[in-house]
Protein backbone atom coordinates (compact mmCIF):
# COMPACT_ATOMS: atom_id res chain seq x y z
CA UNK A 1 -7.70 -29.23 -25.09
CA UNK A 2 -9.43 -27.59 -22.28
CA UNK A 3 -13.15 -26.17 -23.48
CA UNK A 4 -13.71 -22.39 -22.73
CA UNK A 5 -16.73 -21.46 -20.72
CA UNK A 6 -18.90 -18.80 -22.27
CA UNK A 7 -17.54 -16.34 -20.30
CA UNK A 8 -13.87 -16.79 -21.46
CA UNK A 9 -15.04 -17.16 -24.73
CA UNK A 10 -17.24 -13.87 -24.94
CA UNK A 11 -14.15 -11.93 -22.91
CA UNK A 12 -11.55 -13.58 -25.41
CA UNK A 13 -14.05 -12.09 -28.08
CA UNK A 14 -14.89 -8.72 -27.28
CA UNK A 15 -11.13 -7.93 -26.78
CA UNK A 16 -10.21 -8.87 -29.87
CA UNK A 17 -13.43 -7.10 -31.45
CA UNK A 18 -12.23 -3.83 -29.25
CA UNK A 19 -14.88 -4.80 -27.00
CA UNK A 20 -13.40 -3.62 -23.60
CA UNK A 21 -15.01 -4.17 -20.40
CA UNK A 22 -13.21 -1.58 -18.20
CA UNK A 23 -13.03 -1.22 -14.80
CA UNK A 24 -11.79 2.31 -13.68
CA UNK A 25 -10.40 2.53 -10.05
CA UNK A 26 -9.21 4.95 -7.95
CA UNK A 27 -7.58 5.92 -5.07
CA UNK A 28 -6.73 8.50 -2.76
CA UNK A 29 -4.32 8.50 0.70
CA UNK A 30 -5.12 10.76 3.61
CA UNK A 31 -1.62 12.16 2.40
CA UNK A 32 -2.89 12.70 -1.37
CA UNK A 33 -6.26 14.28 0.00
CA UNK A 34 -3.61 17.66 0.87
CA UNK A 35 -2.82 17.97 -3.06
CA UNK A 36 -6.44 19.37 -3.60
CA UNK A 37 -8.80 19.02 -5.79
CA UNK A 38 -7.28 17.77 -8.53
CA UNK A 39 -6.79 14.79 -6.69
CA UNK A 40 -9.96 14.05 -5.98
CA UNK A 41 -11.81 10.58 -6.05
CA UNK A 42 -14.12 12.31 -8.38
CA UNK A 43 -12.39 14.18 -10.73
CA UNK A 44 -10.25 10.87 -11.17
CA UNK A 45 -13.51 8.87 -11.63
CA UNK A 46 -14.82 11.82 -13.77
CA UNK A 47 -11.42 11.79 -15.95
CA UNK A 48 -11.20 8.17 -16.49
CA UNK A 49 -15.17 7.71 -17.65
CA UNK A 50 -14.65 10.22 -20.10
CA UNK A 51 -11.58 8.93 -21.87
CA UNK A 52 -13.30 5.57 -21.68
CA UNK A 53 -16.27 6.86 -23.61
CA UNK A 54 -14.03 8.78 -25.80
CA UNK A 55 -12.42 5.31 -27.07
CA UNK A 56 -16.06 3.44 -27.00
CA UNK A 57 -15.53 1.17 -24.53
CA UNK A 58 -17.75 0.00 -21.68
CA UNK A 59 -17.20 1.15 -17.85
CA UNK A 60 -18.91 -1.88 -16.35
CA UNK A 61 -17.33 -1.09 -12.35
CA UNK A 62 -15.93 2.05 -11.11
CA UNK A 63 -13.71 0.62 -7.75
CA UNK A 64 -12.63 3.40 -4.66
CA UNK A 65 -10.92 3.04 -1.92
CA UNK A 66 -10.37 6.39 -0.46
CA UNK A 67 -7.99 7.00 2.49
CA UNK A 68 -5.81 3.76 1.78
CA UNK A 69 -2.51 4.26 1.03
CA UNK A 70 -0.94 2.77 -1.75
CA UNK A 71 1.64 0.23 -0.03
CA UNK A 72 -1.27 -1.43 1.27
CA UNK A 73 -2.38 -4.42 -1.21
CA UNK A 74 -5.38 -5.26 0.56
CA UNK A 75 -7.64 -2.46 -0.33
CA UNK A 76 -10.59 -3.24 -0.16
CA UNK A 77 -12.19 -2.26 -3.56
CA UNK A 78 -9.41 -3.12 -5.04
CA UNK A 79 -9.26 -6.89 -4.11
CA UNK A 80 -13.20 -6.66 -5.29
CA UNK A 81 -11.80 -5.54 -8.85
CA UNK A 82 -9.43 -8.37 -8.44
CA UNK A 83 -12.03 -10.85 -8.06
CA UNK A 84 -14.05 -9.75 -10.76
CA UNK A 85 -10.72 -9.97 -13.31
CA UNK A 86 -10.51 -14.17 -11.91
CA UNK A 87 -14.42 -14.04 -12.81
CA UNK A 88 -13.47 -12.52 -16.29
CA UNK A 89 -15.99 -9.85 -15.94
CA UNK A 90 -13.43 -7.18 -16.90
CA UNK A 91 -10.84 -7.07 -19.95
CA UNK A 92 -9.24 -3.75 -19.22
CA UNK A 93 -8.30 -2.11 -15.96
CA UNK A 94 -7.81 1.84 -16.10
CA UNK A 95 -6.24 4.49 -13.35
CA UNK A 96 -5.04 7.70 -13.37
CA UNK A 97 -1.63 6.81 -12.90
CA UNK A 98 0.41 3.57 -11.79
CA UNK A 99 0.79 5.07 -7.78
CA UNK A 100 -2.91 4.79 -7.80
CA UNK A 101 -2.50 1.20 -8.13
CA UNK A 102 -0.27 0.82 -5.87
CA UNK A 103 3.08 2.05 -4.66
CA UNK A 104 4.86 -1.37 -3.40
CA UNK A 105 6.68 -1.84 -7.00
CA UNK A 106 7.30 -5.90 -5.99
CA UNK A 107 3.60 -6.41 -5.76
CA UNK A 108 2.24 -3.37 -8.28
CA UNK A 109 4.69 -5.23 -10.87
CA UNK A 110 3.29 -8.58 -9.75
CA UNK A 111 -0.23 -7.51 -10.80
CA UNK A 112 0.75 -5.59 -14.40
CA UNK A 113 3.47 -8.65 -15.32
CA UNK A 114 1.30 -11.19 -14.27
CA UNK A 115 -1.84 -11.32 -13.12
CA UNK A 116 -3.16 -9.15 -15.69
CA UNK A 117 -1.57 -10.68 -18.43
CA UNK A 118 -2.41 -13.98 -17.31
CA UNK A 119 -5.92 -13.14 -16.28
CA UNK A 120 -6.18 -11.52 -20.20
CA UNK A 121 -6.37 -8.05 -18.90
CA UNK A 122 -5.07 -4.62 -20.52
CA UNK A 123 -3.94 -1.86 -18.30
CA UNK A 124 -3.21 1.52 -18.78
CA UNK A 125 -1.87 4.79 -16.24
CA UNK A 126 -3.19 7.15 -18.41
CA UNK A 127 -1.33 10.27 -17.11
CA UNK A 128 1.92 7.85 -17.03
CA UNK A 129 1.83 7.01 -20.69
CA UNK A 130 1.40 2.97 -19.39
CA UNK A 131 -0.67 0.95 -21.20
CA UNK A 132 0.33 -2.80 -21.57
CA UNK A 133 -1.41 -3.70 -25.54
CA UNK A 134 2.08 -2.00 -26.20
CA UNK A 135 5.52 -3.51 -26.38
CA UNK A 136 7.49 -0.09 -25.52
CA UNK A 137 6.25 0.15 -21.79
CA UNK A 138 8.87 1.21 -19.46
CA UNK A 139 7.26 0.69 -15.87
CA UNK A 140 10.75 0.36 -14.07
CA UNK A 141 11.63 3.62 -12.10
């Protein structure tokens, strides 16, 4: 059997204890920037903080990448935030809604079937009613 670092082990804890460590990210396209305001990089940071404090758990990274669309994978931010989840600095991955993950469903699928799952990592779309510590999910289009 295969000893945990203390890392793992302290992630593999605090999850279990409620403990998130969340990582909000957001984006915004040079397309989404004509939606106004309420598309903001801010007022999606601003939104996402607050219902993470709300439930008590930890923002320990906000990630950005504004004027990236959301076909592009290789954001940069977000491969930073995808780093940090192989590092197991972060338990529980947050956005606004799934497109601001990503909008190529083969690889935004990818990361919420697998990689997160595998890496030990919760994620919700909070305005798309998404969040994978449930069984009723329905991500398909």
């Amino acid at each position: 059997m295969a000893m945990m670092n203390e890392m793992e082990y302290r992630t593999i804890g605090s999850a279990l204890a409620g403990g998130y460590r969340a990582a909000v990210y957001c984006r915004l396209s040079k397309d989404d920037d004509l939606q106004g305001e309420s598309a903001s990089i801010a007022n999606q940071r601003d939104m996402l903080e607050k219902y993470c404090e709300k439930q008590g758990w930890e923002v320990v990274a906000v990630y950005q990448d504004d004027g990236f669309t959301g076909l592009n994978m290789e954001r940069p931010d977000l491969q930073r935030m995808l780093r940090a989840i192989e590092r197991r600095q972060i338990n529980l991955v947050i956005t606004k809604d799934l497109s601001r993950l990503g909008r190529n469903y083969l690889q935004t699928g990818h990361l919420i079937e697998d990689f997160f799952p595998r890496n030990g990592v919760r994620y919700i779309a909070m305005n798309d009613g998404i969040d994978t510590l449930r069984d009723n999910n329905d991500i398909a289009p």
